[in-house]
C-alpha atoms as a PDB file:
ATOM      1  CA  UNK A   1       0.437   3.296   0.194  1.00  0.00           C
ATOM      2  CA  UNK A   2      -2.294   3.544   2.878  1.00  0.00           C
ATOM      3  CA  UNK A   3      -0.646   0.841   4.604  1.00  0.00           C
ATOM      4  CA  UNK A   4       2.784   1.307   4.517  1.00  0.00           C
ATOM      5  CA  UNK A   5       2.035   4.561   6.115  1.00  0.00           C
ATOM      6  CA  UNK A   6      -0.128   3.211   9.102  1.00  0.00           C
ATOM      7  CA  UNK A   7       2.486   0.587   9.223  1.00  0.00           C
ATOM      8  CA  UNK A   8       5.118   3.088   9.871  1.00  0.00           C
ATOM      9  CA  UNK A   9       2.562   5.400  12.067  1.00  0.00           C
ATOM     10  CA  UNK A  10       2.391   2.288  14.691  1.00  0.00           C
ATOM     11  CA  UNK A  11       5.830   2.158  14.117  1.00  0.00           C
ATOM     12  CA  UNK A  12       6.689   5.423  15.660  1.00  0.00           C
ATOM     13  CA  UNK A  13       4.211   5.356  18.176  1.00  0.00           C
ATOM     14  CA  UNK A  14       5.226   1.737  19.413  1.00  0.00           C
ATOM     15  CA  UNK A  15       6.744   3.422  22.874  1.00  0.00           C
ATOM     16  CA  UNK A  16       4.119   6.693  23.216  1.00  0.00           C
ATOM     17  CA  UNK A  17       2.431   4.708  25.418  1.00  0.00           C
ATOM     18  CA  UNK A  18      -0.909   2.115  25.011  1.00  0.00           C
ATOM     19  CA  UNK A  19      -3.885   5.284  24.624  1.00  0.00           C
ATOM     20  CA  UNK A  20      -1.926   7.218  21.903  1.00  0.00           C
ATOM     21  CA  UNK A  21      -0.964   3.653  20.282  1.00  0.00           C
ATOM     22  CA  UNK A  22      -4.678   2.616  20.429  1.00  0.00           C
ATOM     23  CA  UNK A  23      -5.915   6.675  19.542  1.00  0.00           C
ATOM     24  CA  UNK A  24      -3.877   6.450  16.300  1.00  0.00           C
ATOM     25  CA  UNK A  25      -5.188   3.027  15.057  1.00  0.00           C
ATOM     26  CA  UNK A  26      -8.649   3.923  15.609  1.00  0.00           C
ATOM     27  CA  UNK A  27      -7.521   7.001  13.689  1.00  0.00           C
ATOM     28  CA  UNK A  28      -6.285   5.064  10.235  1.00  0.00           C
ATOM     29  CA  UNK A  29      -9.139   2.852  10.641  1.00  0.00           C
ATOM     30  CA  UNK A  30     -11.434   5.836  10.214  1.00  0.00           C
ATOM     31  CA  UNK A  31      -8.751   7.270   7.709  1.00  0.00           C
ATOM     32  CA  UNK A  32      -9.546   3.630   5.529  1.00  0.00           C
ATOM     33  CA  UNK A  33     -13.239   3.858   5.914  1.00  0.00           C
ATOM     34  CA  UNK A  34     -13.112   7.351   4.611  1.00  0.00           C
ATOM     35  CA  UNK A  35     -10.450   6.360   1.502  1.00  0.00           C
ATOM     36  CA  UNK A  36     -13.192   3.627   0.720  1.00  0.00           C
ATOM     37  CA  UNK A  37     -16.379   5.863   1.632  1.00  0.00           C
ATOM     38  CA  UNK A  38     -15.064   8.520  -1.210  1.00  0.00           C
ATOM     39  CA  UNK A  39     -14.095   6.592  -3.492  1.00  0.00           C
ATOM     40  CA  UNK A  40     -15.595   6.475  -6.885  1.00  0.00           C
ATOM     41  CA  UNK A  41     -17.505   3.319  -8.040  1.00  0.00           C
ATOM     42  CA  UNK A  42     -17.016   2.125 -11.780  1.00  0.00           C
ATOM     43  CA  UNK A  43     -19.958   2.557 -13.825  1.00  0.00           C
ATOM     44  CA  UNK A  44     -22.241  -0.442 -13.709  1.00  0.00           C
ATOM     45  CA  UNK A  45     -22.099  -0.232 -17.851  1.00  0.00           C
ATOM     46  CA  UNK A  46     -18.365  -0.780 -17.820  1.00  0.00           C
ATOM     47  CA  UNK A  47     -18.147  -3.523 -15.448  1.00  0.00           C
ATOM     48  CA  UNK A  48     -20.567  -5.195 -17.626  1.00  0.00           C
ATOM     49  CA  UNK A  49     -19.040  -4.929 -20.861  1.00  0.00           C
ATOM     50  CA  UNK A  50     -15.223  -6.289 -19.523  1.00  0.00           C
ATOM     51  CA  UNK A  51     -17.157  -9.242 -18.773  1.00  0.00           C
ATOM     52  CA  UNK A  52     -18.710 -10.038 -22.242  1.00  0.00           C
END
């Protein structure tokens, strides 16, 4: 979903000009390390007992 949405973001800003094109990708980059910063991790227990 996070993709099709900065897929259509660049999109839309394909004529705004190279700054706001290059502004808004830095801007869903930071918007994927966030996603991935908050995130929750799986419990180290669980991951261990889906591989026994």
């Amino acid at each position: 979903m996070l993709a099709i949405v900065g897929v259509k973001l660049m999109i839309a800003l394909a004529n705004k000009g190279a700054v706001m094109w290059t502004a808004s990708l830095i801007g869903i980059a930071l918007l994927v390390i966030a996603a991935r910063y908050f995130s929750p991790v799986p419990p180290k227990h669980a991951a261990e007992a889906v591989g026994e």
